[in-house]
N, C-alpha and C. Protein backbone atom coordinates (compact mmCIF):
# COMPACT_ATOMS: atom_id res chain seq x y z
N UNK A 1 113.30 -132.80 103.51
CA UNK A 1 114.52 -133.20 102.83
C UNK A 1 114.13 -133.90 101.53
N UNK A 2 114.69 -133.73 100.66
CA UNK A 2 114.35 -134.39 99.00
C UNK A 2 115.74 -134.95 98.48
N UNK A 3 115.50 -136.31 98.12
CA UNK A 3 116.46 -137.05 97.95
C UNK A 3 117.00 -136.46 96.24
N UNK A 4 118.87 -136.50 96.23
CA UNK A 4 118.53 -136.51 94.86
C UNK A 4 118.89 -134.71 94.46
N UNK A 5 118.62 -133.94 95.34
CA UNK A 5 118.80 -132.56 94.92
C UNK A 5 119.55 -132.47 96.13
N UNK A 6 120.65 -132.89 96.11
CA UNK A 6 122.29 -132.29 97.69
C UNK A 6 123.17 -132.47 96.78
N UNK A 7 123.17 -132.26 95.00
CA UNK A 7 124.60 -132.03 94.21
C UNK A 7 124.71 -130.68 94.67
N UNK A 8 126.34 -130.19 93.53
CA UNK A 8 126.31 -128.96 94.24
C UNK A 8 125.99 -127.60 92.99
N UNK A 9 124.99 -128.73 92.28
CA UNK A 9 124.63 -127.30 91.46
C UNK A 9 123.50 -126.96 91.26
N UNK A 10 122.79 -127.16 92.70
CA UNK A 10 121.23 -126.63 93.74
C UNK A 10 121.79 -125.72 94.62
N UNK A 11 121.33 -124.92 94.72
CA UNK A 11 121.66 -123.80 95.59
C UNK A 11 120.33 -123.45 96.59
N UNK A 12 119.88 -124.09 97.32
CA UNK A 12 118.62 -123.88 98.38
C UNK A 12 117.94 -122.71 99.26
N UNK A 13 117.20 -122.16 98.74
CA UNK A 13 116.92 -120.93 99.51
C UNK A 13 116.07 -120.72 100.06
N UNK A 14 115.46 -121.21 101.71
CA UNK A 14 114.94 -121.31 101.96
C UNK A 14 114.25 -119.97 103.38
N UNK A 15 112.84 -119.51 103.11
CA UNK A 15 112.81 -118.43 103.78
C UNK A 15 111.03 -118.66 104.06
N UNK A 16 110.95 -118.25 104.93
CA UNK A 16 108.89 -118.14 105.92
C UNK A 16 108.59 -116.63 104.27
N UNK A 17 107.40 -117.80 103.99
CA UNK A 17 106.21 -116.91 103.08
C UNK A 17 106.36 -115.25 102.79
N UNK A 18 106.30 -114.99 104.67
CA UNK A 18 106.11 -113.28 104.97
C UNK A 18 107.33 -112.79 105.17
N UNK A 19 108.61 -113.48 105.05
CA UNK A 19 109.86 -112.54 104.93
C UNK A 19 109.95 -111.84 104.13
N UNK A 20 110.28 -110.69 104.06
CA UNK A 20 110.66 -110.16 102.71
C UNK A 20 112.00 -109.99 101.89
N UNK A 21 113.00 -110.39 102.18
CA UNK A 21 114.49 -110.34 102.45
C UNK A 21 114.64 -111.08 100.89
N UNK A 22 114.43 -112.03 101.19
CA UNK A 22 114.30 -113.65 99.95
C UNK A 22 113.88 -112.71 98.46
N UNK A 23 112.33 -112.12 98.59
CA UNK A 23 111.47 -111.35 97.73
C UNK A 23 112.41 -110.38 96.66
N UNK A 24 113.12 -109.81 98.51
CA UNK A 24 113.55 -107.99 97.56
C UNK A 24 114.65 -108.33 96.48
N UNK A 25 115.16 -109.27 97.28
CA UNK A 25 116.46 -109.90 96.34
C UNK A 25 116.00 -110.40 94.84
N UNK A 26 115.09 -111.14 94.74
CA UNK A 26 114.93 -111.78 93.96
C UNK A 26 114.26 -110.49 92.59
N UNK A 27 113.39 -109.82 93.19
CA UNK A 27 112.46 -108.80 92.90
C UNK A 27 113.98 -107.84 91.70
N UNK A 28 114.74 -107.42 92.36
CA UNK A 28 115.90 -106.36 91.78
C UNK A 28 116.73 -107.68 91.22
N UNK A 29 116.51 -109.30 90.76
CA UNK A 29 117.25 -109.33 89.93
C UNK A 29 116.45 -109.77 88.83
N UNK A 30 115.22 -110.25 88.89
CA UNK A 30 114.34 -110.60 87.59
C UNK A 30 112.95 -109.89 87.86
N UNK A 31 112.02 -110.42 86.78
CA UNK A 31 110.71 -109.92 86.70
C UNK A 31 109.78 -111.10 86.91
N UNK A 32 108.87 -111.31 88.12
CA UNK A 32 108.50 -111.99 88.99
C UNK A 32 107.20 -111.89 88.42
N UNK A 33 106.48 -112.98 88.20
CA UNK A 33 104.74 -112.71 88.34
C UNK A 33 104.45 -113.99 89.45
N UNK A 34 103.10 -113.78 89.93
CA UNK A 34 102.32 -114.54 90.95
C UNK A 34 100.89 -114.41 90.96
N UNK A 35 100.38 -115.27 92.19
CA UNK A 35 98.97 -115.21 92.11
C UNK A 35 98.52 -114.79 93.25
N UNK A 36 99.19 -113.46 93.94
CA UNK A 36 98.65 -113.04 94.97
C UNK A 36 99.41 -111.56 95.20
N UNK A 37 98.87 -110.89 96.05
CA UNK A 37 99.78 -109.53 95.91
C UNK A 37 100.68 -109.32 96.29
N UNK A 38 101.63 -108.94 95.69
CA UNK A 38 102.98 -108.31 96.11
C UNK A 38 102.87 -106.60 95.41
N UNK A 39 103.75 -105.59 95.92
CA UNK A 39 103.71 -104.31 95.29
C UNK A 39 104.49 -104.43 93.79
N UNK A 40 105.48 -105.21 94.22
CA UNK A 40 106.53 -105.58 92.77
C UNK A 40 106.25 -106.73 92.26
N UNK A 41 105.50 -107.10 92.28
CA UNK A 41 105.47 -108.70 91.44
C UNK A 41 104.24 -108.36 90.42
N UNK A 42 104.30 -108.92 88.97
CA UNK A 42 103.26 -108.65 87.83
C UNK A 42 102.32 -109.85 88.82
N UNK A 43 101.05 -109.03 89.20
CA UNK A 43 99.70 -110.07 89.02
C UNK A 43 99.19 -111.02 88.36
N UNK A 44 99.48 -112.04 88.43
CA UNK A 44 99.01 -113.19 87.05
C UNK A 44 97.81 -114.15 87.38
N UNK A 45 97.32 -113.54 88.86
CA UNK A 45 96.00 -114.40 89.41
C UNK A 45 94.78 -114.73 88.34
N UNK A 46 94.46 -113.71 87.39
CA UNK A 46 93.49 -114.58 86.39
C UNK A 46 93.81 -115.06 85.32
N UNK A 47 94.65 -115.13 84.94
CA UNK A 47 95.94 -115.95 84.07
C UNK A 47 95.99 -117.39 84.39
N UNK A 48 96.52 -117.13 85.66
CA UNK A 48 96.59 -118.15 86.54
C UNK A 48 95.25 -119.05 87.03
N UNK A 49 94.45 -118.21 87.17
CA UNK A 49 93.14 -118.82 87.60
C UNK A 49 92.37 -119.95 86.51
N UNK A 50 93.02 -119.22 85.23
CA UNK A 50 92.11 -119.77 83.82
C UNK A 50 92.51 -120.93 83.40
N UNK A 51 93.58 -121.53 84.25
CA UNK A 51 94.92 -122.93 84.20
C UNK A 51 93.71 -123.90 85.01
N UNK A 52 92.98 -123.36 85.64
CA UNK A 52 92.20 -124.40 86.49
C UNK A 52 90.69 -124.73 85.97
N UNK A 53 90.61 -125.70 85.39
CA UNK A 53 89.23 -125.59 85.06
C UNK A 53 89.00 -127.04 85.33
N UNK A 54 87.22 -127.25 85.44
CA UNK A 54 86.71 -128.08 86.18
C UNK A 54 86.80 -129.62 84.98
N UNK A 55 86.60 -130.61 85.40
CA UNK A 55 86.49 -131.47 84.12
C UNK A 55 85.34 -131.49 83.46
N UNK A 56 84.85 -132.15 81.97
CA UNK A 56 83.62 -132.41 81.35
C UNK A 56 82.99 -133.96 81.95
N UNK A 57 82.37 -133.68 81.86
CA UNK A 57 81.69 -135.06 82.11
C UNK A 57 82.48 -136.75 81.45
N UNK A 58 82.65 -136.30 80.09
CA UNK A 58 83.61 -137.55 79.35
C UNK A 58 84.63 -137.21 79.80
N UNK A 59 85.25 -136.08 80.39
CA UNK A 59 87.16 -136.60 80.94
C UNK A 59 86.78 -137.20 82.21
N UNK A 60 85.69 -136.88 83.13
CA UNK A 60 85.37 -137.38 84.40
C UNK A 60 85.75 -138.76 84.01
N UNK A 61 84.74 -139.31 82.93
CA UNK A 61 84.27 -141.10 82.76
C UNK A 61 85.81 -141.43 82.43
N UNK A 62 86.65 -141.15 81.72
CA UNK A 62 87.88 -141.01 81.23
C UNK A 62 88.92 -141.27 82.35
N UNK A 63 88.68 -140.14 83.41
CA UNK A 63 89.54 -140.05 84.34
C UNK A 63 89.06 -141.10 85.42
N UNK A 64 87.91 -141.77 85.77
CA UNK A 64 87.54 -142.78 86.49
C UNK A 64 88.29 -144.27 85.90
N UNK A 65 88.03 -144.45 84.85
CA UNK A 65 88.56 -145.13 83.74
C UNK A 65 89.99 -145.46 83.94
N UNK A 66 90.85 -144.36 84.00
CA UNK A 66 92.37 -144.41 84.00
C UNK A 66 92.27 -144.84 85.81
N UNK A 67 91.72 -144.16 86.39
CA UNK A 67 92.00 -144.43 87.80
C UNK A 67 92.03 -145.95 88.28
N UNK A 68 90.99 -146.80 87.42
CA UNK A 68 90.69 -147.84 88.31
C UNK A 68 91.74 -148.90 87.04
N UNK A 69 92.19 -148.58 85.99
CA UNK A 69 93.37 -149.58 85.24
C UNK A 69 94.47 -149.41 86.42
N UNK A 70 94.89 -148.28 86.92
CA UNK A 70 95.94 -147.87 87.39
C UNK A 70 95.67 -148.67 88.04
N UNK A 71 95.05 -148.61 89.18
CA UNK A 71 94.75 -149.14 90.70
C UNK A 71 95.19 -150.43 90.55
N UNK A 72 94.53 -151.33 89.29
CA UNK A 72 94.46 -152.37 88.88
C UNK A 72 95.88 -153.08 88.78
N UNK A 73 96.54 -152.49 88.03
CA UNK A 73 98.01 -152.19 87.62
C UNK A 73 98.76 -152.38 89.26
N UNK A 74 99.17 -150.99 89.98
CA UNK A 74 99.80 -151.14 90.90
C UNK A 74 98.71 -152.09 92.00
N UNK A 75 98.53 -152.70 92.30
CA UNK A 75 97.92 -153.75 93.33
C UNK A 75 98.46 -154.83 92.61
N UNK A 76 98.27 -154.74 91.48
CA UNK A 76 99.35 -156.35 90.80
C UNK A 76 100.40 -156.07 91.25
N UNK A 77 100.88 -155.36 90.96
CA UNK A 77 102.60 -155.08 91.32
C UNK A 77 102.85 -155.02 92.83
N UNK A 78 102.36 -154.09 93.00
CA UNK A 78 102.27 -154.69 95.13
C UNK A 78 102.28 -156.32 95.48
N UNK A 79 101.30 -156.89 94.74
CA UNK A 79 100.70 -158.04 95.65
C UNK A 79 101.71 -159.28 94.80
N UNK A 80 103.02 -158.82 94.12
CA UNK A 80 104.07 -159.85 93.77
C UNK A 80 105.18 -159.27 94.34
N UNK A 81 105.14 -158.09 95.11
CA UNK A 81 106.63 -157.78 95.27
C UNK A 81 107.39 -158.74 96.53
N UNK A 82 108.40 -158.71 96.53
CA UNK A 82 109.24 -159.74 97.50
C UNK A 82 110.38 -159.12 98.13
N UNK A 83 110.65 -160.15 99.57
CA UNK A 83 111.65 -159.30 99.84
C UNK A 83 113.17 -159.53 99.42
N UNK A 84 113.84 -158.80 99.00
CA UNK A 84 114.96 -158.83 98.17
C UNK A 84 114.81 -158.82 97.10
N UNK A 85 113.82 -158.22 96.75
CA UNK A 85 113.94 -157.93 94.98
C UNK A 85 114.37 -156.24 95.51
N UNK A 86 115.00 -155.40 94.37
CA UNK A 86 115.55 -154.07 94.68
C UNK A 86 114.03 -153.01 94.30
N UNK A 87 114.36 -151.74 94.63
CA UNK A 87 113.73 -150.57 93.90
C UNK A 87 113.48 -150.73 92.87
N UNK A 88 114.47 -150.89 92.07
CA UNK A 88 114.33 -150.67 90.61
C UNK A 88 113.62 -151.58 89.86
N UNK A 89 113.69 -152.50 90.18
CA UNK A 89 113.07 -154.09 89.79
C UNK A 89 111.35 -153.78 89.91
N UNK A 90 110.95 -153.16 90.67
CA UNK A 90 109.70 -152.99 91.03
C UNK A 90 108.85 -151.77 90.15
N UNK A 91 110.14 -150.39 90.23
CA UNK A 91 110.04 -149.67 89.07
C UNK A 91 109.57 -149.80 87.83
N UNK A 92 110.69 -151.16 87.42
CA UNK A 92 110.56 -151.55 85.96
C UNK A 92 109.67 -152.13 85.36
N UNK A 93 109.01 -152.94 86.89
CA UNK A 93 107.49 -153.72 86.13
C UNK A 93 106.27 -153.03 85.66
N UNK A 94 106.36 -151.70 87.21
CA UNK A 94 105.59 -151.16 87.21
C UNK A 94 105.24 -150.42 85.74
N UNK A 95 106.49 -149.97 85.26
CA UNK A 95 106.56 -148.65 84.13
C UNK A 95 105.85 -149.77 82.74
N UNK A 96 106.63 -150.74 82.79
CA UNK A 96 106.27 -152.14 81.47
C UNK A 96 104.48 -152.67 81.55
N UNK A 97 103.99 -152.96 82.73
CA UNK A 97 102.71 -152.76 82.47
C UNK A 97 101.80 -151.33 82.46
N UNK A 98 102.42 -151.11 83.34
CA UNK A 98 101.64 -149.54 82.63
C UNK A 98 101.63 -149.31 81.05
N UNK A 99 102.91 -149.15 80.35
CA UNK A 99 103.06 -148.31 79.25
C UNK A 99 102.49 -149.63 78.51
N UNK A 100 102.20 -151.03 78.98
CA UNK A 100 101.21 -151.87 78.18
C UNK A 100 99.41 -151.47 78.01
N UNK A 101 99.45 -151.22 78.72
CA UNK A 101 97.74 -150.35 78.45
C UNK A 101 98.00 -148.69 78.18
N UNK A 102 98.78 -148.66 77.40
CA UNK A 102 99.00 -147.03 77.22
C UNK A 102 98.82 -145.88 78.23
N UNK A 103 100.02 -146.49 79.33
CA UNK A 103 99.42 -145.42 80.28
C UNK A 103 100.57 -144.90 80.62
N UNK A 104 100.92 -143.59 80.39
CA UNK A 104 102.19 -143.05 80.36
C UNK A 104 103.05 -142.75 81.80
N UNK A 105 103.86 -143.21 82.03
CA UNK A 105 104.00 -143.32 83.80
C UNK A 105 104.94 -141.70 84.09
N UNK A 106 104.40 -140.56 84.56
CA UNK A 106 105.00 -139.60 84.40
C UNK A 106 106.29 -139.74 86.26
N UNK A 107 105.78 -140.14 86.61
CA UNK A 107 106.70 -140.08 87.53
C UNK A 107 106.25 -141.56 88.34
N UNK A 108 107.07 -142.34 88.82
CA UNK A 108 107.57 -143.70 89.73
C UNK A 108 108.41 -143.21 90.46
N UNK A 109 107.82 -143.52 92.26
CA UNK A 109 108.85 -143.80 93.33
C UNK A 109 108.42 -144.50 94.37
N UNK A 110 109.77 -145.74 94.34
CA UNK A 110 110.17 -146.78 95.56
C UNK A 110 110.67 -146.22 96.40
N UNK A 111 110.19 -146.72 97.85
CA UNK A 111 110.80 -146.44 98.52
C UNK A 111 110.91 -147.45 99.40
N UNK A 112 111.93 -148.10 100.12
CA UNK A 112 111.75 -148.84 101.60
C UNK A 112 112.04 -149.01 102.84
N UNK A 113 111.66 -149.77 103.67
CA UNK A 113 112.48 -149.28 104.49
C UNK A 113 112.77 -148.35 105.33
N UNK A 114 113.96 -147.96 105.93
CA UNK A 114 114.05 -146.40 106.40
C UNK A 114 114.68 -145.56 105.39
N UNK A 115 114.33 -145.56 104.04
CA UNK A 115 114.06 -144.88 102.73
C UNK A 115 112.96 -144.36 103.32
N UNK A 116 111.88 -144.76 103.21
CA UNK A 116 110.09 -144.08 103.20
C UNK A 116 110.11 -143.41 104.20
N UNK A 117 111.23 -143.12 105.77
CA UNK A 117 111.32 -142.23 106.94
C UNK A 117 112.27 -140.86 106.32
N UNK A 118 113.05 -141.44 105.58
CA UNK A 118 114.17 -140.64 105.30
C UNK A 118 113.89 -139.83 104.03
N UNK A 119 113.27 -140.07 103.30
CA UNK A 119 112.27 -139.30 102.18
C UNK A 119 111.49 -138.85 101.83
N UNK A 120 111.03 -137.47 101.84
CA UNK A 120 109.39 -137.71 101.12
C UNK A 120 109.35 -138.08 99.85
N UNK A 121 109.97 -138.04 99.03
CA UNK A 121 109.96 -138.49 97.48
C UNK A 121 111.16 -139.34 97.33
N UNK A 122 111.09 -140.59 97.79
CA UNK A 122 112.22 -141.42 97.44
C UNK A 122 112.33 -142.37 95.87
N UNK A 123 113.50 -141.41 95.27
CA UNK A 123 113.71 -142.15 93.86
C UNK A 123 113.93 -143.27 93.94
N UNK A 124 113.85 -144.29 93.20
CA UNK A 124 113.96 -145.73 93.31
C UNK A 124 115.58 -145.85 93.22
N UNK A 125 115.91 -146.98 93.82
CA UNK A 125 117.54 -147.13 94.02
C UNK A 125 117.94 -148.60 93.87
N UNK A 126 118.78 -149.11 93.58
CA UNK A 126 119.16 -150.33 93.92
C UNK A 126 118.90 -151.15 95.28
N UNK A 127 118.12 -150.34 96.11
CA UNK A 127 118.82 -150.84 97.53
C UNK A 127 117.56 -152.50 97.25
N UNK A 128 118.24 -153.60 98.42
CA UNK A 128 117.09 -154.82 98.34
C UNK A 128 115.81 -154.14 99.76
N UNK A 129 114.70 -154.66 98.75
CA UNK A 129 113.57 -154.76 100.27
C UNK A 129 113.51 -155.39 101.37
N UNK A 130 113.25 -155.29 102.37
CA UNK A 130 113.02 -155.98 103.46
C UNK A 130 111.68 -155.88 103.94
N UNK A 131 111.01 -155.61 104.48
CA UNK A 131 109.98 -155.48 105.00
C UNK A 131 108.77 -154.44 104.59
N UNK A 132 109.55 -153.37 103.78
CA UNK A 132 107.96 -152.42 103.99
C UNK A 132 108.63 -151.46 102.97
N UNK A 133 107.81 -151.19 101.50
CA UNK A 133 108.00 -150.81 100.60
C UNK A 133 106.44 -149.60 100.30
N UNK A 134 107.07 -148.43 100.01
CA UNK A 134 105.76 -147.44 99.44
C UNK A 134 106.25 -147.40 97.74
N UNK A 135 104.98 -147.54 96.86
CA UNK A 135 104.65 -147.67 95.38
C UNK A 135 104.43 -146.03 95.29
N UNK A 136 104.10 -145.10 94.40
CA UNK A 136 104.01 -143.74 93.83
C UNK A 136 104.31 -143.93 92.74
N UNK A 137 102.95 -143.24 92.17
CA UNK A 137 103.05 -143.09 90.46
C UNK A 137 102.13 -142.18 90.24
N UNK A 138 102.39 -141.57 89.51
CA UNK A 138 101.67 -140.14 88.40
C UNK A 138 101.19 -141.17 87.45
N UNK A 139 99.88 -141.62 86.89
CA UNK A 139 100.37 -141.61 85.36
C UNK A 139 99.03 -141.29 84.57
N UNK A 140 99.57 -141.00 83.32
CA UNK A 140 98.86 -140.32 82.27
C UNK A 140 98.17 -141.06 81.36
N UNK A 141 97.42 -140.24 80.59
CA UNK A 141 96.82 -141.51 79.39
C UNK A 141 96.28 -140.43 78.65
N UNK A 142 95.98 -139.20 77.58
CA UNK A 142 95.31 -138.35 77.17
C UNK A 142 94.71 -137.29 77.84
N UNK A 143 96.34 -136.94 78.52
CA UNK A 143 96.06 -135.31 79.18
C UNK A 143 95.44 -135.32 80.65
N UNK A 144 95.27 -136.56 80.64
CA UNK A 144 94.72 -136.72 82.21
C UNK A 144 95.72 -137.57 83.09
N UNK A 145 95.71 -137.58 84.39
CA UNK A 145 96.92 -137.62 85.53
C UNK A 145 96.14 -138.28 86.72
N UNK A 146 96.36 -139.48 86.67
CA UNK A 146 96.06 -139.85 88.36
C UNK A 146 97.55 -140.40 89.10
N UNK A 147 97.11 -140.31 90.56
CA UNK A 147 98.04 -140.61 91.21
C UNK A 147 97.61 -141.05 92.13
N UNK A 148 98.41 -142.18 92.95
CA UNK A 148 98.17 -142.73 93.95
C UNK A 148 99.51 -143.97 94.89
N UNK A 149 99.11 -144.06 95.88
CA UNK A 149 100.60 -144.15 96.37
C UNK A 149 99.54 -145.78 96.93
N UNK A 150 100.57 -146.65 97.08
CA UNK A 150 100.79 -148.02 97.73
C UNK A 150 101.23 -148.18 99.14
N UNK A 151 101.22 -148.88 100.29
CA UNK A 151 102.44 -148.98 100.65
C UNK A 151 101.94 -151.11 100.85
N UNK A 152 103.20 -151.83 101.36
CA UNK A 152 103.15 -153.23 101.66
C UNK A 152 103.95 -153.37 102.46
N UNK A 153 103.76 -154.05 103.44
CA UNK A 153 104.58 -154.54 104.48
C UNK A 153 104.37 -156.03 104.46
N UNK A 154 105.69 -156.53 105.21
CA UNK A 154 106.03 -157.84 105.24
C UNK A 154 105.84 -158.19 107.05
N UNK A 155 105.14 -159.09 106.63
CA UNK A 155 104.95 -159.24 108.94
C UNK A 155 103.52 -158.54 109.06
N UNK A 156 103.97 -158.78 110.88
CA UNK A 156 102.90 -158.63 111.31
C UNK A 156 103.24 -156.88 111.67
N UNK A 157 102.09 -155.69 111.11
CA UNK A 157 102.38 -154.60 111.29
C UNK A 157 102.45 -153.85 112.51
N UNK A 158 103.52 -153.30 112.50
CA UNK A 158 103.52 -152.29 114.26
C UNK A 158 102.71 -151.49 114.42
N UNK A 159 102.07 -151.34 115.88
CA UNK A 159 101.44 -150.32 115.84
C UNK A 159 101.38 -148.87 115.87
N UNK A 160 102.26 -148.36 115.98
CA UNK A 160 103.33 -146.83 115.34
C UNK A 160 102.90 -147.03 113.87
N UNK A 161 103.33 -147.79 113.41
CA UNK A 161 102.61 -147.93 111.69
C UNK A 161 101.39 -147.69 111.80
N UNK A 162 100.47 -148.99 112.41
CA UNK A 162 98.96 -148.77 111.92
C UNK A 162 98.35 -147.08 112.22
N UNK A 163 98.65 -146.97 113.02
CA UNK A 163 98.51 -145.39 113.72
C UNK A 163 98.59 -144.48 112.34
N UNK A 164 99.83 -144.32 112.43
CA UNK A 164 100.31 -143.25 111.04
C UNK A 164 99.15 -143.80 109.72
N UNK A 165 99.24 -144.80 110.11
CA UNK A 165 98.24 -145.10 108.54
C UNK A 165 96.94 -144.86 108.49
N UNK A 166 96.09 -144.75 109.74
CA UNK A 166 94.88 -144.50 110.22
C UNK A 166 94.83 -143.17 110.21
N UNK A 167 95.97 -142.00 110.16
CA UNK A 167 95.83 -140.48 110.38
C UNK A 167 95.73 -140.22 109.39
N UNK A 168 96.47 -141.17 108.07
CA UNK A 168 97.00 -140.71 106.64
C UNK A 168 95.14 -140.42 106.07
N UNK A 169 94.22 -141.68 106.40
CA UNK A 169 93.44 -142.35 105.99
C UNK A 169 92.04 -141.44 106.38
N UNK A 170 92.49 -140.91 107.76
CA UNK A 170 91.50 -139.92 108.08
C UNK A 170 91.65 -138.88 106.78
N UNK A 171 92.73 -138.43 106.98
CA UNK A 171 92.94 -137.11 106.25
C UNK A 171 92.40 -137.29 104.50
N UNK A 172 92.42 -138.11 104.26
CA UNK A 172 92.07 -138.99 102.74
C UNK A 172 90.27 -138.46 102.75
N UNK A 173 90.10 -139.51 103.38
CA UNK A 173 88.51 -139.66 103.30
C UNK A 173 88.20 -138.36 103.47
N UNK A 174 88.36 -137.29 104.50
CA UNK A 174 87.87 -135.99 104.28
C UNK A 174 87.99 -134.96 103.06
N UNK A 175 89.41 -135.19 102.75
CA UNK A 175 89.24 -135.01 100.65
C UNK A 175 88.53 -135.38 100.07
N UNK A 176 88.66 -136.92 100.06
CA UNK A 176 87.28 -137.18 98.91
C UNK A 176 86.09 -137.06 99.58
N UNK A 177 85.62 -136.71 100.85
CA UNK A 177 84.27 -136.93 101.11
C UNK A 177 84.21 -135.06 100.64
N UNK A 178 84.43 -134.58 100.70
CA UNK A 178 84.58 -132.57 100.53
C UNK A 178 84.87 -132.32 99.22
N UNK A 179 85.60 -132.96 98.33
CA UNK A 179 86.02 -132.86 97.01
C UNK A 179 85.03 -132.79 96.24
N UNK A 180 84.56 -132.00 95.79
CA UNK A 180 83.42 -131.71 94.71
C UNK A 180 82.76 -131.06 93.83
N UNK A 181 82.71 -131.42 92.76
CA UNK A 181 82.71 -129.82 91.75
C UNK A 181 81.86 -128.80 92.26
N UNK A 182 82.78 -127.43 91.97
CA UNK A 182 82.35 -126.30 92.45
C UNK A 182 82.46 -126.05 93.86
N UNK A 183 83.24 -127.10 94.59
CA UNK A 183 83.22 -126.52 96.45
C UNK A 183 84.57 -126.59 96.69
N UNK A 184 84.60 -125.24 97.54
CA UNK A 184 85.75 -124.69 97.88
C UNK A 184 86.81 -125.95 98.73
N UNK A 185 87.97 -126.22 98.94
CA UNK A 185 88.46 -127.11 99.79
C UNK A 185 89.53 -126.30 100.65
């Protein structure tokens, strides 16, 4: 469910990969390219492929660089938030120190609460915090993009939480421990 897109001028079409029903339709009303085979769809896999390229060594240092201001950045902002300050309030700091070290915030989302159950991408809202707030931010600085998500809780944490957070954490570390130029993931 995605918060934010239930106006009524989304029209949702949702269909399994290998149907073809969704395809044929779509196929007889426009001209489709992709990166995998279809009989009717234009091939655009090395087109597509040439969008991916590895970093240089200076965007690496660059992109380490932006990673650890960021980090820097949202952990400030985490480690002042309160409860009853709103979404947006948290938003706003976030975006104001960022865009103070020139770091372009391409996307921010709050969430709290049973917001962060009820969302995967929860836009920031007025609502006040109570207990347990997730941070998300994209942000940029010269063509380069990190991202990384927060979360903070207030109290002593449940263990249904710690759990979920220990699976999140597995799944993490096996990215970055596998993540590596030139290997397949």
């Amino acid at each position: 469910k995605e918060e934010g897109l239930d106006k009524e001028d989304f029209q949702f079409i949702v269909n399994q990969w290998y149907e073809r029903d969704l395809l044929d339709g779509l196929i007889r009303k426009y001209r489709l390219g992709g990166d995998c085979y279809f009989p009717e769809v234009n091939n655009l896999q090395e087109e597509i492929k040439q969008l991916h390229f590895s970093l240089l060594p200076g965007e690496i240092k660059r992109y380490r660089i932006l990673g650890k201001e960021t980090s820097k950045i949202v952990s400030k902002i985490c480690k002042n938030i309160r409860p009853g300050e709103t979404e947006n309030e948290i938003r706003a700091r976030l975006a104001q120190y960022l865009w103070s070290k020139n770091i372009n915030p391409h996307l921010i989302l709050i969430g709290s609460d049973e917001r962060i159950f009820a969302y995967r991408h929860p836009i920031p809202k007025g609502k006040k915090i109570r207990k347990y707030v997730m941070v998300v931010v994209c942000a940029e600085r010269d063509g380069l993009i990190v991202n990384m998500t927060r979360f903070v809780y207030f109290g002593l944490l449940p263990q249904e939480l710690k759990e979920k957070l220990y699976e999140v954490a597995k799944v993490d570390a096996s990215f970055i421990t596998n993540t590596r130029p030139g290997k397949k993931v």
